[in-house]
N, C-alpha and C. Protein backbone atom coordinates (compact mmCIF):
# COMPACT_ATOMS: atom_id res chain seq x y z
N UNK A 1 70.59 82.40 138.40
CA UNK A 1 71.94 81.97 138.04
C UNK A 1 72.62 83.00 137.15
N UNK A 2 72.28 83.49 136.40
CA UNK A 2 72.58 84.45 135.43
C UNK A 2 72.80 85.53 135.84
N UNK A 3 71.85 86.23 137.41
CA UNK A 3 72.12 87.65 137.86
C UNK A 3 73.74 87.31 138.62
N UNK A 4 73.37 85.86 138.70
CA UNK A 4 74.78 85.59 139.98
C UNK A 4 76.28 85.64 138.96
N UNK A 5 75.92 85.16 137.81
CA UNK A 5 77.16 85.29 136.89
C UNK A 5 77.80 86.78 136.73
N UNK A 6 76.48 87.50 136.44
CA UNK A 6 76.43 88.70 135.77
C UNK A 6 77.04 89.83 137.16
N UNK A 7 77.00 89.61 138.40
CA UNK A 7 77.85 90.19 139.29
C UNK A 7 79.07 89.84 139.61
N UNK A 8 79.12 88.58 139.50
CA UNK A 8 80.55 87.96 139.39
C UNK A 8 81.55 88.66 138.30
N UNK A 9 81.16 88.52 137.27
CA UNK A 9 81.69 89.21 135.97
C UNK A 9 82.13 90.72 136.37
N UNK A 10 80.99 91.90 137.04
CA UNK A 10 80.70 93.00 136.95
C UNK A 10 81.93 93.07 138.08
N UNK A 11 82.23 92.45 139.27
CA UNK A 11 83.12 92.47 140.01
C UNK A 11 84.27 91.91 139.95
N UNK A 12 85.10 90.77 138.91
CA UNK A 12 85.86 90.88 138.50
C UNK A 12 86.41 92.11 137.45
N UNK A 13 85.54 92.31 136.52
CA UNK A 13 85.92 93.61 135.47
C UNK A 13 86.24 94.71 136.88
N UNK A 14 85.29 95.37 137.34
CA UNK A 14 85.94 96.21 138.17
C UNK A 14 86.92 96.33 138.96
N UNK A 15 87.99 95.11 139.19
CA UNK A 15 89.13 95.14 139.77
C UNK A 15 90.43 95.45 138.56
N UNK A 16 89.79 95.62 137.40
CA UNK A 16 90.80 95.86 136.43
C UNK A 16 91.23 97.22 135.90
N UNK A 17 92.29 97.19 135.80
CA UNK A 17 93.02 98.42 134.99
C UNK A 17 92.19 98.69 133.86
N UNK A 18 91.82 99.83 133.37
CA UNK A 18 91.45 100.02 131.52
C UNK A 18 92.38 99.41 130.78
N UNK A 19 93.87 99.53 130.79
CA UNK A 19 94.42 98.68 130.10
C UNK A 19 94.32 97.11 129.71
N UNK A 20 93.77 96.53 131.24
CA UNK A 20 93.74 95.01 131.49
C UNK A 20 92.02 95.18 130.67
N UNK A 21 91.37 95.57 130.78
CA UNK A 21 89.96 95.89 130.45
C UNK A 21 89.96 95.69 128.97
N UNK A 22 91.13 96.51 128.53
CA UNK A 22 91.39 96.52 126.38
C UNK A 22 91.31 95.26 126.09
N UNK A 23 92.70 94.89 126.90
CA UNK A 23 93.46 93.67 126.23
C UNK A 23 92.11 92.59 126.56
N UNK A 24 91.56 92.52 127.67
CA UNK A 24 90.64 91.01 127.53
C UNK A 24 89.33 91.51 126.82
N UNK A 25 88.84 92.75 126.25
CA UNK A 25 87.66 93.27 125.32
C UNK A 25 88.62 92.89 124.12
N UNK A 26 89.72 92.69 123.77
CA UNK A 26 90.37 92.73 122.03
C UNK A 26 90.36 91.31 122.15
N UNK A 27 90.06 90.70 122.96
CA UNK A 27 90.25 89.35 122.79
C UNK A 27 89.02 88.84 121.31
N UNK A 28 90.00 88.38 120.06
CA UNK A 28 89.21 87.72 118.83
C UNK A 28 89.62 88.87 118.15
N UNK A 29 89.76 90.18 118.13
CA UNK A 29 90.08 91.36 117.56
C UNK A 29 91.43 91.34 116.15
N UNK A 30 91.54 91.71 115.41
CA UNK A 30 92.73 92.06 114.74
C UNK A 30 93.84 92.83 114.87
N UNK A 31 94.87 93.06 114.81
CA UNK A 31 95.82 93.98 115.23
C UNK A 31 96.89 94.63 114.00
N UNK A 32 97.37 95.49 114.38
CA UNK A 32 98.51 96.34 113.42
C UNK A 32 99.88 95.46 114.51
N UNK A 33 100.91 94.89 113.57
CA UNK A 33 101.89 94.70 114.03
C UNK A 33 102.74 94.76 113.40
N UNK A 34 103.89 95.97 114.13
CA UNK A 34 105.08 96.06 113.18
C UNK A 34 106.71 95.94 113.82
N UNK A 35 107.06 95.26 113.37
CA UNK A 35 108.91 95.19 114.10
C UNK A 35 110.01 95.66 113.46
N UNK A 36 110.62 96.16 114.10
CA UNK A 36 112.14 96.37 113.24
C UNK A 36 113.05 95.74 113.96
N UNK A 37 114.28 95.68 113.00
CA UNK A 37 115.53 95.25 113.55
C UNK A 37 116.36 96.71 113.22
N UNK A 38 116.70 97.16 114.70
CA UNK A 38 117.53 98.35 114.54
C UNK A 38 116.32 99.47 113.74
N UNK A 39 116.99 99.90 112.81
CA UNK A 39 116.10 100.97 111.86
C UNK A 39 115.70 100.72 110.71
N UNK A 40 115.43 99.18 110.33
CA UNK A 40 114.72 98.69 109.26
C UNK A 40 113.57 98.04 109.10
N UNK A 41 112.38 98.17 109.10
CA UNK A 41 111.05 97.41 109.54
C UNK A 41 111.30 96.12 108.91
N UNK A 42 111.29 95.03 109.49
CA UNK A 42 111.27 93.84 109.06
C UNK A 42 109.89 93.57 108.97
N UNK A 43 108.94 93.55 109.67
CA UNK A 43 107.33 93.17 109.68
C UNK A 43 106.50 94.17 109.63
N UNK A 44 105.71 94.57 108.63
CA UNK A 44 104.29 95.40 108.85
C UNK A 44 103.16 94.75 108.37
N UNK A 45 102.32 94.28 109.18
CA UNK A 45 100.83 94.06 108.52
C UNK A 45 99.88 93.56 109.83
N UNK A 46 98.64 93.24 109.49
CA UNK A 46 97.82 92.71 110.22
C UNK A 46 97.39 91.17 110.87
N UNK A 47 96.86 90.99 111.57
CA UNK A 47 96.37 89.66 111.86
C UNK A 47 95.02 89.50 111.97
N UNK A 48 94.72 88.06 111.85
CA UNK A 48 93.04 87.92 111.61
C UNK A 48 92.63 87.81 113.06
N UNK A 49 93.31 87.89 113.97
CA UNK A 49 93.25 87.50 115.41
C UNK A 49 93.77 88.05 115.91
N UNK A 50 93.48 87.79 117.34
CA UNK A 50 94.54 87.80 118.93
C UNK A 50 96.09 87.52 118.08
N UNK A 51 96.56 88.28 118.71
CA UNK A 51 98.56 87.95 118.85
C UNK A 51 98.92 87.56 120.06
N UNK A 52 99.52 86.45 119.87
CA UNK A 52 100.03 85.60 121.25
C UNK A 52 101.78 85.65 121.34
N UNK A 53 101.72 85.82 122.53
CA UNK A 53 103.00 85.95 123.22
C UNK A 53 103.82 84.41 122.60
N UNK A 54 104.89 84.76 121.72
CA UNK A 54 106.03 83.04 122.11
C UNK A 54 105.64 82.52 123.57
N UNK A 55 105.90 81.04 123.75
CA UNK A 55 106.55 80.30 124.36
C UNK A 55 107.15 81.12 125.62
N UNK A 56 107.29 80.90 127.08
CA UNK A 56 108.11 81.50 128.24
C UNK A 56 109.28 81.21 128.13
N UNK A 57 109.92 82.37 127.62
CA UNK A 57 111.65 82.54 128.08
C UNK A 57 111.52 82.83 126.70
N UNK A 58 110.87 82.68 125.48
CA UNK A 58 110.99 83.26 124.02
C UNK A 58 110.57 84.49 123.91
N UNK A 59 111.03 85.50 122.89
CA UNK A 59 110.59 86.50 122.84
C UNK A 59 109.94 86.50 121.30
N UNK A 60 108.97 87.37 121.03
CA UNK A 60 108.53 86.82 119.54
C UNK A 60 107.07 86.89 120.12
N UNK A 61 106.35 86.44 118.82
CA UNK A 61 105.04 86.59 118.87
C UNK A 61 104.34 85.86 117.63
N UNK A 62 103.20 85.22 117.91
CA UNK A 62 102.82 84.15 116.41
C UNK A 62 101.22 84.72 116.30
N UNK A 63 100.46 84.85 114.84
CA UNK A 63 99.44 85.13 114.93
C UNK A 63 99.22 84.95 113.76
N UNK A 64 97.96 84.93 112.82
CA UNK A 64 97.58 84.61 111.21
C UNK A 64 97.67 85.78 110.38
N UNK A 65 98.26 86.14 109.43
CA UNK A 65 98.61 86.96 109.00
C UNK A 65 97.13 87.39 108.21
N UNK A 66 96.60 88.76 107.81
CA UNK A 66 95.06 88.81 106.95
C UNK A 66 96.02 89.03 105.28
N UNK A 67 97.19 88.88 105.02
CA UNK A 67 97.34 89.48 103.68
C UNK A 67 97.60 87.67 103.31
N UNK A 68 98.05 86.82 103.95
CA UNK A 68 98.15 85.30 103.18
C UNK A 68 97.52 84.48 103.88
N UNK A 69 96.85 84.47 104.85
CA UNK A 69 96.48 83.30 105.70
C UNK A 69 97.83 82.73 106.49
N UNK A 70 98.74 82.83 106.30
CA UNK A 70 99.80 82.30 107.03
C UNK A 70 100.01 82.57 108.26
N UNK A 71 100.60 81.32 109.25
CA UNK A 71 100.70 81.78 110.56
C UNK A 71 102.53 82.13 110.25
N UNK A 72 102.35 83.42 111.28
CA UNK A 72 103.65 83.83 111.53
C UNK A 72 104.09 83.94 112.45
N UNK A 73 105.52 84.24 112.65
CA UNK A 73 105.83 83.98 113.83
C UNK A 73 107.03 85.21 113.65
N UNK A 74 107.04 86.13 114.80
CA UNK A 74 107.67 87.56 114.81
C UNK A 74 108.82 87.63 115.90
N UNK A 75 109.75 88.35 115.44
CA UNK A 75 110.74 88.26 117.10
C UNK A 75 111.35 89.68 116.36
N UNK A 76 111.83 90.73 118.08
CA UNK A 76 112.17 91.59 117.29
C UNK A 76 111.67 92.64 118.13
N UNK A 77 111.90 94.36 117.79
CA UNK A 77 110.72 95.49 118.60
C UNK A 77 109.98 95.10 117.80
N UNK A 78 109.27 94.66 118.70
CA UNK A 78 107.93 95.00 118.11
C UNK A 78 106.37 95.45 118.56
N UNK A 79 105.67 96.12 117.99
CA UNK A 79 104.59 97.27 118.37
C UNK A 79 103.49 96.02 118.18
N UNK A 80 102.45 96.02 118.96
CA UNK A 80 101.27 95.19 118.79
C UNK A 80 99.88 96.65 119.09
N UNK A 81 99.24 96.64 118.34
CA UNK A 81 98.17 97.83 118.00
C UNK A 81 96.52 97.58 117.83
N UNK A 82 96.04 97.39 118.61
CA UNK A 82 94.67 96.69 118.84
C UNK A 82 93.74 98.10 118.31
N UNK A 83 92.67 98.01 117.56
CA UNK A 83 91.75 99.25 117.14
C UNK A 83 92.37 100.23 116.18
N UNK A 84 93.42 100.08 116.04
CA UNK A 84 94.01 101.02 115.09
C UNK A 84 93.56 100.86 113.67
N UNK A 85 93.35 101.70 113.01
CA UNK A 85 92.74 101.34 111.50
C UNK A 85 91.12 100.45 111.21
N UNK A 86 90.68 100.72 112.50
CA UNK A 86 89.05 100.49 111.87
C UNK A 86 88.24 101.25 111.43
């Protein structure tokens, strides 16, 4: 059962992009996220987690902040940065 998982797995992963490959390996990971409005950074810091997409048809992004524990919630450019600063 386990070899049968373990090819299943090995043959889904191999239909994936490296990109698609990051994003579901960062899954639990922390991130650098920063936004501006225009040319003023409104948001810089980290999360203790995954960053999740708003709601469909919202733009924005909610995730736990590591400097307060707070969940936040981001809208805006904004950069999401998986591995950066470890």
């Amino acid at each position: 059962m386990k070899t049968l998982l373990a090819i299943g797995l090995m043959a889904a992963l191999s239909a994936c992009t490296d990109a698609e490959f990051a994003k579901f390996a960062a899954l639990g990971d922390s991130a650098h996220v920063k936004c501006w409005s225009a040319d003023n950074v409104i948001f810089d810091g980290r999360s203790t987690g995954k960053v999740t997409r708003a709601d469909t048809g919202a733009d924005g992004y909610y995730f736990v902040d590591q400097a307060d524990g707070a969940l936040k919630e981001v809208s805006g450019n904004c950069v999401v940065t998986y591995g950066a600063g470890r």
